[in-house]
Protein backbone atom coordinates (compact mmCIF):
# COMPACT_ATOMS: atom_id res chain seq x y z
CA UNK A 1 60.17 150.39 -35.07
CA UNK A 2 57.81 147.55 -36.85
CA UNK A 3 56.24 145.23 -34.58
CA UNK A 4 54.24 141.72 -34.88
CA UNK A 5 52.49 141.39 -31.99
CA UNK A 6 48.96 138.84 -32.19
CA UNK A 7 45.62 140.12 -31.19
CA UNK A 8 45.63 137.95 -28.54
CA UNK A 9 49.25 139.20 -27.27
CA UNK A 10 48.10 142.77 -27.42
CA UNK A 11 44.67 142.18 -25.14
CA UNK A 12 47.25 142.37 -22.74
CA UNK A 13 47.20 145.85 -21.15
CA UNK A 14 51.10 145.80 -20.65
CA UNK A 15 51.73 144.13 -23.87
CA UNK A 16 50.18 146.76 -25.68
CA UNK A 17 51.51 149.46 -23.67
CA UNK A 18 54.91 147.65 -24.32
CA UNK A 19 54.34 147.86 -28.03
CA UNK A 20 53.05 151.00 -28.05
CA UNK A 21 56.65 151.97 -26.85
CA UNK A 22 58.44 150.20 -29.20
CA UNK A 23 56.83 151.37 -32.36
CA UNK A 24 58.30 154.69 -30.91
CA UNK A 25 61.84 153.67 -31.55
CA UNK A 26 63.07 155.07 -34.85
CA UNK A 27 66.64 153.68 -34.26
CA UNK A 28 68.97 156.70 -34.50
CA UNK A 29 71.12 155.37 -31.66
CA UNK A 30 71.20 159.26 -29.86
CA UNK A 31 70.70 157.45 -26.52
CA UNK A 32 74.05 155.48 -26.92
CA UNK A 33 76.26 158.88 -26.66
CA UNK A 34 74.46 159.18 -22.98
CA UNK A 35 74.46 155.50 -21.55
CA UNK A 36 76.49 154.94 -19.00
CA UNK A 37 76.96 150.94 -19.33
CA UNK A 38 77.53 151.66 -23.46
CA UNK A 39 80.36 154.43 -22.98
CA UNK A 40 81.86 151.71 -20.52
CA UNK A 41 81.94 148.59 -22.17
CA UNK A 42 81.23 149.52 -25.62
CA UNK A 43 78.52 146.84 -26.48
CA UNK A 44 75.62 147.70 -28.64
CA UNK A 45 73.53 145.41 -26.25
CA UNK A 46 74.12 147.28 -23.65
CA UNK A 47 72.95 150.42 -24.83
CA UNK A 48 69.01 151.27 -24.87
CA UNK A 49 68.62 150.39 -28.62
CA UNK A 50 70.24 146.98 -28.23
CA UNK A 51 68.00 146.21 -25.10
CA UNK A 52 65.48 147.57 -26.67
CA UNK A 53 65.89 144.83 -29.66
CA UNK A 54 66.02 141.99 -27.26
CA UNK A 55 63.04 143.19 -25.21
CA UNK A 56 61.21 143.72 -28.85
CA UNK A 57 62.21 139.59 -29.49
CA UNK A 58 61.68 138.42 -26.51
CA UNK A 59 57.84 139.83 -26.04
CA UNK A 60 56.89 139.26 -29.74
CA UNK A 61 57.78 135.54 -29.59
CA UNK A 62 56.03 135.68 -25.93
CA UNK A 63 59.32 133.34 -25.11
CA UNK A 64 60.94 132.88 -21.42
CA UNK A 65 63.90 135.16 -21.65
CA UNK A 66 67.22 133.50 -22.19
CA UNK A 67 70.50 133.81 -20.75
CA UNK A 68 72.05 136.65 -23.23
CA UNK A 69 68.88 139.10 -22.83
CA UNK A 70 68.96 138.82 -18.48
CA UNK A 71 72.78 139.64 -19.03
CA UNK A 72 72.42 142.83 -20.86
CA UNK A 73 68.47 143.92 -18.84
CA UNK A 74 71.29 143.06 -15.74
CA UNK A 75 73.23 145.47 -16.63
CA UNK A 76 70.95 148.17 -16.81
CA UNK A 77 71.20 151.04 -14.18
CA UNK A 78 67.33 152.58 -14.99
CA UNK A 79 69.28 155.88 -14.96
CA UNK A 80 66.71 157.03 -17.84
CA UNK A 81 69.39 159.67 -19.51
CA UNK A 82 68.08 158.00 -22.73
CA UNK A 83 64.52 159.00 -22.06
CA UNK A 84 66.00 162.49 -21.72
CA UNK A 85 68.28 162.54 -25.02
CA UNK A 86 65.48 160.68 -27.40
CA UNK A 87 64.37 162.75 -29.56
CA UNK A 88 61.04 160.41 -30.37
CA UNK A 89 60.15 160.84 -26.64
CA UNK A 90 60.61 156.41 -26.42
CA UNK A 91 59.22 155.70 -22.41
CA UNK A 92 62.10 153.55 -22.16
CA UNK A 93 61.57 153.36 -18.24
CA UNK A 94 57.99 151.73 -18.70
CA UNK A 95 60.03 148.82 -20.98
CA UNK A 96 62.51 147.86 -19.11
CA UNK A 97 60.54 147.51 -16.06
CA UNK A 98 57.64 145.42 -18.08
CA UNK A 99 60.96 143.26 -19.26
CA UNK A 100 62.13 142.95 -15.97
CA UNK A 101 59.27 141.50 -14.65
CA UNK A 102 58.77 138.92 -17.37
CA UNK A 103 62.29 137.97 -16.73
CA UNK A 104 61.43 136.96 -13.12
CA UNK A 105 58.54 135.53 -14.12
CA UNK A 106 60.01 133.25 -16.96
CA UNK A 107 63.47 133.39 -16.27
CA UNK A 108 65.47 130.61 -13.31
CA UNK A 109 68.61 132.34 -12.21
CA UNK A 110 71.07 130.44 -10.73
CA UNK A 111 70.68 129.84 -6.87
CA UNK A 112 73.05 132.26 -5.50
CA UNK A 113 71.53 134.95 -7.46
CA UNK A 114 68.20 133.59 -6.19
CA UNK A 115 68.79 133.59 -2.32
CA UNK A 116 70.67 137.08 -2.80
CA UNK A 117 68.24 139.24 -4.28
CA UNK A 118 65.66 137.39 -2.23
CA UNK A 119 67.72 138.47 0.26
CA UNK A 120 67.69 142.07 -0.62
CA UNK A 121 64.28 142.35 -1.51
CA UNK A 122 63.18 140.97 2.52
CA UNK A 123 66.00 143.09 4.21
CA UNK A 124 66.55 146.48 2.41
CA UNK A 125 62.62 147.95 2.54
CA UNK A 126 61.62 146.83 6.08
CA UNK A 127 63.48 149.43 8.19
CA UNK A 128 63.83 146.83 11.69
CA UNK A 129 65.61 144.15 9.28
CA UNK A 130 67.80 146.51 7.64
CA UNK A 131 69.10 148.36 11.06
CA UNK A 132 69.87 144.52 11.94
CA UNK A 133 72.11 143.55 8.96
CA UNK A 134 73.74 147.17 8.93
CA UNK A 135 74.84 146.48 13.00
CA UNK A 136 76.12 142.85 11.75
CA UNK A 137 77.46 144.56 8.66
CA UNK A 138 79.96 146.33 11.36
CA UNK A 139 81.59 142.87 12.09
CA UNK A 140 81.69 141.62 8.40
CA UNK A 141 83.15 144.90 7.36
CA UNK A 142 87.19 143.18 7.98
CA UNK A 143 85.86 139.77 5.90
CA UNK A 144 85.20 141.69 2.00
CA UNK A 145 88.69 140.98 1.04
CA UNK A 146 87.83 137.01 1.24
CA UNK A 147 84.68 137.54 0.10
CA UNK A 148 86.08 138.98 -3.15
CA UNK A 149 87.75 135.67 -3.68
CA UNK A 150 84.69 133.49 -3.87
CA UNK A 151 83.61 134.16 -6.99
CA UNK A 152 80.15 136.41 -8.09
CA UNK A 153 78.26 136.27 -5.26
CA UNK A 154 80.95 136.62 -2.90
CA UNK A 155 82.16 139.83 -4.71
CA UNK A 156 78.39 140.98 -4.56
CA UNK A 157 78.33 140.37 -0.95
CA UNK A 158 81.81 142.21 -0.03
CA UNK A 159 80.12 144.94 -2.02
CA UNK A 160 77.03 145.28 0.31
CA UNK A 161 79.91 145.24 2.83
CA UNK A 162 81.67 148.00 1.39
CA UNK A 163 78.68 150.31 1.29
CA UNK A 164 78.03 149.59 5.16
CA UNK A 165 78.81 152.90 7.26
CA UNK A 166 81.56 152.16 9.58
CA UNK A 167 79.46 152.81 12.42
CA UNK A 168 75.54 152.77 13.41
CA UNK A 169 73.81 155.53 12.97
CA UNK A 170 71.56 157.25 15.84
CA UNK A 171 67.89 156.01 15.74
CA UNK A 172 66.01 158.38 13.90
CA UNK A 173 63.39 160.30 16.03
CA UNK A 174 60.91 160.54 13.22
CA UNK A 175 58.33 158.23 13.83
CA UNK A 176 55.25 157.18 11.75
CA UNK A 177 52.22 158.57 13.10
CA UNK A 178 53.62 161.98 14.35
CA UNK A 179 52.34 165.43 12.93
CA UNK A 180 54.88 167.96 13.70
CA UNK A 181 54.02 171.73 14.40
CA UNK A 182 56.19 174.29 12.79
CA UNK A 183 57.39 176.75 15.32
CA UNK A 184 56.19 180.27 15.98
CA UNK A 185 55.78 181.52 12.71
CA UNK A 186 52.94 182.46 10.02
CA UNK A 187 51.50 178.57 8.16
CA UNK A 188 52.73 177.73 5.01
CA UNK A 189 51.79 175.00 4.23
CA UNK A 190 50.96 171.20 5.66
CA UNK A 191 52.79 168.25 3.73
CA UNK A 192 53.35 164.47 4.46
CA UNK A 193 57.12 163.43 4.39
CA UNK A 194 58.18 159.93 2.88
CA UNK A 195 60.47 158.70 5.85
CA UNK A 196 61.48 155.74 3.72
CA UNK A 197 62.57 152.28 4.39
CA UNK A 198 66.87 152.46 3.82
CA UNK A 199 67.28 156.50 4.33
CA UNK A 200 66.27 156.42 8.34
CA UNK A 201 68.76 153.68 8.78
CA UNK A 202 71.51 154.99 6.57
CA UNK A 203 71.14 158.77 7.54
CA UNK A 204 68.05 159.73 9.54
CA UNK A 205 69.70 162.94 10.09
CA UNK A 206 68.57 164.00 6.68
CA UNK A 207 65.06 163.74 6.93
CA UNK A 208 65.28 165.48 10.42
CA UNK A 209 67.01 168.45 8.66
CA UNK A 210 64.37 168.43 6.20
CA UNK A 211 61.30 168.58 9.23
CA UNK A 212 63.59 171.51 11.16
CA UNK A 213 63.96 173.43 7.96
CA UNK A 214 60.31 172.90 7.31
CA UNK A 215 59.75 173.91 10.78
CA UNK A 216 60.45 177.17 10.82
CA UNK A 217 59.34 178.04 7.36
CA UNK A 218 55.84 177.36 9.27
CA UNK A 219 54.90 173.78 7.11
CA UNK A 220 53.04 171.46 8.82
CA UNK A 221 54.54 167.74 8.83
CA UNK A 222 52.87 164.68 8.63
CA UNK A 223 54.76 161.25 9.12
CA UNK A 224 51.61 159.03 8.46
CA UNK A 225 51.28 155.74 9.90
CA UNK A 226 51.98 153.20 8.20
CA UNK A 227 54.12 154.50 5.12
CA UNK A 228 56.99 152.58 4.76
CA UNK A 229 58.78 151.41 1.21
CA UNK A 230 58.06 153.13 -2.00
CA UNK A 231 58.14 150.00 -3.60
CA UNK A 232 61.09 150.78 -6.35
CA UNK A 233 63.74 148.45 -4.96
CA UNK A 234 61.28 145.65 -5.60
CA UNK A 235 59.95 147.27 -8.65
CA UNK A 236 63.81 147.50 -10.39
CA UNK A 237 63.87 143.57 -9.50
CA UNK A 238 61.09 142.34 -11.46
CA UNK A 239 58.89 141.52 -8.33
CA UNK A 240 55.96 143.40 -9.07
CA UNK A 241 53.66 141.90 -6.83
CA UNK A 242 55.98 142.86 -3.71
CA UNK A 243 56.19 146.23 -5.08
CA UNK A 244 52.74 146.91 -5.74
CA UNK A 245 51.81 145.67 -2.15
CA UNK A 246 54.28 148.36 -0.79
CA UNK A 247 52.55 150.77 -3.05
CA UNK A 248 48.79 150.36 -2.36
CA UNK A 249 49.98 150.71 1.58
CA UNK A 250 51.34 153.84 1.13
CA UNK A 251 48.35 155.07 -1.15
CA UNK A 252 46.46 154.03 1.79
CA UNK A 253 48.35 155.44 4.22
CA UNK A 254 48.32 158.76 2.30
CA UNK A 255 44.81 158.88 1.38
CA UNK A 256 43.86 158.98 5.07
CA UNK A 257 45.92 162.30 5.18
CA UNK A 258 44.89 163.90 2.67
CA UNK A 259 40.96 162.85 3.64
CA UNK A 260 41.71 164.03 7.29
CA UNK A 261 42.92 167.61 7.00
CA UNK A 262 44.49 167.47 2.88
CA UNK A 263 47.97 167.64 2.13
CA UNK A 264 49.87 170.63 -0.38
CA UNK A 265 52.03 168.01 -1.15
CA UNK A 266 53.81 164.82 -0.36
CA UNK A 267 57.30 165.14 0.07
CA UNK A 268 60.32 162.96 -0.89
CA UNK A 269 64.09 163.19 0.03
CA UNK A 270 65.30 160.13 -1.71
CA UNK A 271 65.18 160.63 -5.09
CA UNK A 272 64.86 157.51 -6.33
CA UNK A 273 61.58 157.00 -4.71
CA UNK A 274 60.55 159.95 -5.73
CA UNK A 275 60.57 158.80 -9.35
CA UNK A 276 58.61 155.61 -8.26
CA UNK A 277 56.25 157.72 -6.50
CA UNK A 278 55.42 160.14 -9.14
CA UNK A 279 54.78 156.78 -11.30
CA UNK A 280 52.23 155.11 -8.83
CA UNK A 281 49.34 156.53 -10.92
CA UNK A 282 50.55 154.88 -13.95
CA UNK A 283 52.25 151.32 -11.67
CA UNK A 284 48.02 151.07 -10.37
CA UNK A 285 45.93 152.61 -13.71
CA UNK A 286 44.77 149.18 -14.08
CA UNK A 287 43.26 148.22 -10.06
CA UNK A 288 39.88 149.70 -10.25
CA UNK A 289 40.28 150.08 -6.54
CA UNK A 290 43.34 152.25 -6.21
CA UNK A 291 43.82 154.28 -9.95
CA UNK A 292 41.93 157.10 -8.85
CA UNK A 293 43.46 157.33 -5.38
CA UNK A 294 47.53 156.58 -7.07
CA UNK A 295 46.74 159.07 -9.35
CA UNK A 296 46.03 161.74 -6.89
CA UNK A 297 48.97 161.13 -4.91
CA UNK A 298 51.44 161.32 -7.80
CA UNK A 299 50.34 164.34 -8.39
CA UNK A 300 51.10 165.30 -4.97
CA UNK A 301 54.21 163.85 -4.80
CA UNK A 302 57.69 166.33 -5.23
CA UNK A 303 60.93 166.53 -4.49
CA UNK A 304 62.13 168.58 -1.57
CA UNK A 305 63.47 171.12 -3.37
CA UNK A 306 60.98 171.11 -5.76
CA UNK A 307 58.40 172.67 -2.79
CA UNK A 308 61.27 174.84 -1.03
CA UNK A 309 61.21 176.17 -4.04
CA UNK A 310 58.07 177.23 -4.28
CA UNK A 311 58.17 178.61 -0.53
CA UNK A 312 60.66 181.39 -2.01
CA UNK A 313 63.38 180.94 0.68
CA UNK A 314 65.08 184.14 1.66
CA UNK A 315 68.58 184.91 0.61
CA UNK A 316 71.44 184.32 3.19
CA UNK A 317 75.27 183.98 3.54
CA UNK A 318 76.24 180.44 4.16
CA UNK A 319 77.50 179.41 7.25
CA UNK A 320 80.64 178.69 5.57
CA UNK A 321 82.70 179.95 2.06
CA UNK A 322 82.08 176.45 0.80
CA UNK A 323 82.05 175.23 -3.12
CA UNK A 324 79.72 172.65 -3.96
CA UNK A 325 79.61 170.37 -6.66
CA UNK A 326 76.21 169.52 -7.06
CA UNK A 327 75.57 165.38 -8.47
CA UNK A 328 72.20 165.68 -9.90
CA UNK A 329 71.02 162.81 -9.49
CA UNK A 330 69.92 160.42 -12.27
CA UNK A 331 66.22 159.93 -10.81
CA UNK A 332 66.36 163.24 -9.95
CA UNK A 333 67.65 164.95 -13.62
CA UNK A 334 66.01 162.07 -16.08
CA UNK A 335 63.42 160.42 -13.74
CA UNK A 336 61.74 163.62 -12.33
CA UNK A 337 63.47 165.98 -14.69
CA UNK A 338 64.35 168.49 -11.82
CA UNK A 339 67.42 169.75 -12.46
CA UNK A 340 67.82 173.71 -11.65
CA UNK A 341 65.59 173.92 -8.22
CA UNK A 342 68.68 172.42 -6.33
CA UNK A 343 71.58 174.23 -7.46
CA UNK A 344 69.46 177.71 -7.15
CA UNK A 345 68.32 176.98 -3.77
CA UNK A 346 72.38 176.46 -2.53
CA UNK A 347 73.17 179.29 -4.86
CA UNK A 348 70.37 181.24 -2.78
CA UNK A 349 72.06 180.13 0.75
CA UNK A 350 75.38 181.29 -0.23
CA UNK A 351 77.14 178.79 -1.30
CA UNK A 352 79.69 178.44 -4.71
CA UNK A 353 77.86 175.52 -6.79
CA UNK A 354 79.53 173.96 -9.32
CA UNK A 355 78.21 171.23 -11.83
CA UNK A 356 80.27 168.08 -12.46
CA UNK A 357 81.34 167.19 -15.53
CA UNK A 358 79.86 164.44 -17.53
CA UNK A 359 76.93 165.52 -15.04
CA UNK A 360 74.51 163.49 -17.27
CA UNK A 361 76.46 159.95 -16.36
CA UNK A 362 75.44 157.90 -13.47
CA UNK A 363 77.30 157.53 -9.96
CA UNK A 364 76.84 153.40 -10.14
CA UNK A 365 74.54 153.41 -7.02
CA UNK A 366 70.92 152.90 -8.98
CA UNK A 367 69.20 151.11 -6.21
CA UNK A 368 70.77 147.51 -5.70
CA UNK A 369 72.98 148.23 -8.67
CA UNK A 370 75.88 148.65 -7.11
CA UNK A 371 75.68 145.30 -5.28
CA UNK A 372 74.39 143.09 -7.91
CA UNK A 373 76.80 144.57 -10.66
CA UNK A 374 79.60 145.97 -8.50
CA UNK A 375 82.71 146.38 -10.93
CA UNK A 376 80.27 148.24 -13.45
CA UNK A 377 79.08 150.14 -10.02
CA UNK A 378 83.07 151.01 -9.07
CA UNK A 379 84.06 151.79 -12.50
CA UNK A 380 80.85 154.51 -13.07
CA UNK A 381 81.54 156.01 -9.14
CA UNK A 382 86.04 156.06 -9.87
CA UNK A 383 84.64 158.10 -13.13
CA UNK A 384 82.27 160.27 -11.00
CA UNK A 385 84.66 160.83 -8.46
CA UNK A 386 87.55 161.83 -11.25
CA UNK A 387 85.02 164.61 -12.98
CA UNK A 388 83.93 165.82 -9.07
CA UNK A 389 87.76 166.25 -8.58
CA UNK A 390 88.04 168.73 -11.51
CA UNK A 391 85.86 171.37 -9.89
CA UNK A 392 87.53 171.20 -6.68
CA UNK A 393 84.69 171.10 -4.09
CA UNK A 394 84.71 171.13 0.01
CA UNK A 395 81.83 169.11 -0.22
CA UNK A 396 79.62 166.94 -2.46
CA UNK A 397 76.02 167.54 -2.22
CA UNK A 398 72.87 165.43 -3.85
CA UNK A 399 69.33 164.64 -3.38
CA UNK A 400 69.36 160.72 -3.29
CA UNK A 401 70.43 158.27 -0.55
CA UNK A 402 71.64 155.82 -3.11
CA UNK A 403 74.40 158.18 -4.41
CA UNK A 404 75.36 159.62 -1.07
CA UNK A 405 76.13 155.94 -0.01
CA UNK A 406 77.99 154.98 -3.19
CA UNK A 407 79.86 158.87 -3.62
CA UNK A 408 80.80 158.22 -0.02
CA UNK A 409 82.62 155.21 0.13
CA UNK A 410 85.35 156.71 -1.50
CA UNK A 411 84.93 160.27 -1.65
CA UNK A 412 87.92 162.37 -0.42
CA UNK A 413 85.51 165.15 0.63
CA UNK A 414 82.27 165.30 2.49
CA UNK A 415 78.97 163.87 0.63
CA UNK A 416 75.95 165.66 1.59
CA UNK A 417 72.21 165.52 1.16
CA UNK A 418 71.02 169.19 -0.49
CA UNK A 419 68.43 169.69 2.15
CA UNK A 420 71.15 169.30 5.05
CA UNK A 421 72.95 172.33 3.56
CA UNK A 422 70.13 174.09 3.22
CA UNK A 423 68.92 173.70 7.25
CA UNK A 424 72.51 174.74 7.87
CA UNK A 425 72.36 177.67 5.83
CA UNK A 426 68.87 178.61 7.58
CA UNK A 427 69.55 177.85 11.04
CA UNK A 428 70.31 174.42 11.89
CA UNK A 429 73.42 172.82 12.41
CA UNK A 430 76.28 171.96 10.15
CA UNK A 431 75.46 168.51 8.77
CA UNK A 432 77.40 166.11 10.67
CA UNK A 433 79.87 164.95 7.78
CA UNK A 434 81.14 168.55 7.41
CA UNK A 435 81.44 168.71 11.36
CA UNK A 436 83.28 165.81 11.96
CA UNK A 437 85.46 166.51 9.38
C-alpha cells in the first residue's frame, strides 16, 4: 500500500512503525473470508482492509478521528485471524492498537460511553473493586430486562449483567507474595504464575488447578508481589498510559524473581493476557528504563500448556469417557499462535477432543467486547454455540477467561478451563462445573 506520510510525521517512532505496516498491505482482501465482524454484517469497513484504509487516512492527514472511523475501530474484536490468514505477514495487531489510542486521544465520545468505559477501565483490573461490583452484580442480575430498554448504554450495562455468575465465587487462596513447594517429588522446574486481575474473581479455581497440577509435577510456584493486571483491557481501550503503568509493575514485579532465584518461565492461564504479555517487549522498546527488562520477560512468558508441554506429561485414562470440544481461543490460535499443545495434552489424559467448526471465528468475548458491542458479542457466541453443538461434547474446554465467561452464559454443557481437565485427569478433582452438574 502507498503512503504519504511527512518527515516530520514519521520522526514519530509509532508513526513510522504505523507506516511501516501499512506499506505491507497489498490489498488482496484474504483477511475478509476470516473476520468475524465482516462475515456478520457484510461491510467492507468492517473488515481489516477497510479499517485498515481509514486508519491509513486518518494518520496521514494527522486528523482527530471522526465519527465513521471510531464506529468501524469499535467494532473490532482484536481477534487477529487476519494476521494469521495474510499472506504479506501485515502486523495488523500493532495498527489497530496505535489507532485506538489516537482515537482516545483525539476523539470525544459521547458521555455515557465516557463514564462507562471509565468505568470498566477502574473496576475490571483491580481485583478488590471487581469482587465488589460482581457481589452487587448478584442484585442487578433481575433489572437487565429494563436495562435493555434504555437505549445503548443501558443494553451495555444489562450485558455486564448478563455475564455476572449467579453466585460469588470462593476467595481464591492464591495470594501475591507466596512461593509454593511442589510436593514430594524430583524439581522440575520453578515458574512465576500470572494470578491476574478478573480470573481470581471470576474462577480462582482455575489457577489453583494449575498450582496443584504444577505441584506434583515438582515446579516451583511463584505468585510475586505485586503483579496484578497485564495491562490489555486498558491497552484494547486506547488508554495507553494506564496500560503501560500496569505493565512496568509487573516487569518490576517479575524482574525481582527472576534476579532472586530466576524463573524457567512465566506462566499465563488467561489467554488474552498472555498475548499482551508476550508483547511487553515491543509495548516498552522505546523506555530506556524498562526495554531490556520487557524484553526478557516476554520471552519468558507462555501459555500453560505451552510449558506442560514441555514437562512431557505421562499418559493416563481420564477420569471420565468425556468428548471435548476444544475453543481455541482467538489470543490463544492468532495472538500466540498455539494451537496443537492443548488438544494433545487432553488427547494425552484420555479424553475424546474434538475441534469446532468455523474454529477460526471468534466467541464475541474479546476483552470488554462483549459489553461495549453486545448484539455483535451474542450474535458471534449463538454462532459458536451452533458449530460446538455439531460435535456433540459433554463439556467445552478453553484456555481464556474471557470465552469461558461469554461460552458460559448460554452454554447447554459445562465450559471448562484446559488446565482444570488436565489436574482432574492427573489427580485433582473434577472441576467444579462438571461436578455440580
Amino acid at each position: 500500500m502507498q503512503t504519504n506520510f511527512s518527515l516530520a510525521q514519521l520522526a514519530d517512532p509509532d508513526t513510522a512503525e504505523a507506516e511501516s505496516i501499512l506499506r505491507t498491505c497489498v490489498h488482496c482482501g484474504f483477511c475478509t473470508a476470516t473476520c468475524p465482524t465482516f462475515v456478520l454484517l457484510g461491510d467492507e469497513l468492517d473488515s481489516p482492509r477497510g479499517r485498515i484504509y481509514l486508519i491509513k487516512e486518518m494518520l496521514e492527514a494527522d486528523r482527530p478521528a471522526d465519527a465513521e472511523t471510531v464506529l468501524h475501530v469499535d467494532r473490532c474484536l482484536s481477534c487477529l485471524s487476519c494476521m494469521t490468514t495474510c499472506p504479506s505477514g501485515v502486523h495488523y495487531m500493532h495498527l489497530v492498537d496505535h489507532a485506538r489510542a489516537h482515537v482516545e486521544e483525539t476523539y470525544v465520545r459521547p458521555l455515557p460511553d465516557r463514564l462507562l468505559r471509565a468505568l470498566l477501565v477502574a473496576m475490571l483490573p483491580d481485583r478488590s473493586r471487581f469482587r465488589a461490583a460482581l457481589a452487587l452484580a448478584l442484585f442487578g442480575k433481575p433489572f437487565a430486562p429494563l436495562l435493555d430498554r434504555l437505549g445503548p448504554t443501558g443494553r451495555r450495562l444489562a450485558a455486564m449483567l448478563r455475564l455476572a455468575p449467579a453466585k460469588a465465587a470462593a476467595p481464591s487462596v492464591l495470594v501475591p507474595g507466596r512461593t509454593i513447594a511442589p510436593a514430594a517429588v524430583p524439581a522440575r522446574g520453578r515458574v512465576a504464575l500470572l494470578t491476574g486481575c478478573a480470573q481470581p474473581g471470576l474462577r480462582p479455581e482455575i489457577n489453583e488447578a494449575t498450582v496443584r497440577l504444577l505441584g506434583r509435577l515438582g515446579v516451583t510456584v511463584v505468585l510475586p508481589p505485586g503483579e496484578g493486571c497485564c495491562g490489555s483491557l486498558a491497552h484494547h481501550m486506547g488508554r495507553e498510559a494506564v496500560a503501560l503503568t500496569a505493565v512496568r509493575r509487573n516487569v518490576d514485579a517479575w524482574t525481582a524473581v527472576i534476579e532472586d532465584g530466576g524463573l524457567d518461565a512465566i506462566l499465563v492461564t488467561a489467554s488474552g493476557c498472555g498475548t499482551t504479555i508476550k508483547d511487553y517487549g515491543h509495548m516498552l522498546r522505546g523506555d530506556p528504563a524498562y526495554a531490556a527488562k520487557a524484553a526478557r520477560v516476554s520471552a519468558l512468558a507462555r501459555d500453560v500448556t505451552e510449558y506442560l508441554s514441555g514437562l512431557a506429561l505421562p499418559a493416563v485414562t481420564a477420569p471420565a469417557p468425556l468428548t471435548v470440544a476444544y475453543h481455541s481461543a482467538c489470543s490463544m490460535q492468532h495472538g500466540q499462535r498455539v494451537r496443537e499443545e492443548p488438544k494433545a495434552l487432553l488427547r494425552r489424559a484420555g479424553f475424546t477432543v474434538r475441534d469446532v467448526p468455523e474454529g477460526h471465528l471468534c466467541c464475541g468475548s474479546a476483552g470488554t467486547y462483549n459489553i461495549l458491542q453486545p448484539e455483535i458479542a451474542t450474535r458471534l457466541r449463538d454462532r459458536k454455540l451452533a458449530n460446538v453443538a455439531r460435535v456433540a461434547p459433554d463439556v467445552i474446554a478453553t484456555g481464556n477467561i474471557g470465552c469461558i465467561t461469554q461460552l458460559g452464559a448460554a452454554a447447554p454443557v459445562p465450559v471448562v478451563h484446559t488446565v482444570e481437565l488436565l489436574d482432574w485427569a492427573h489427580g485433582g478433582p473434577a472441576p467444579a462445573e462438571i461436578a455440580t452438574r
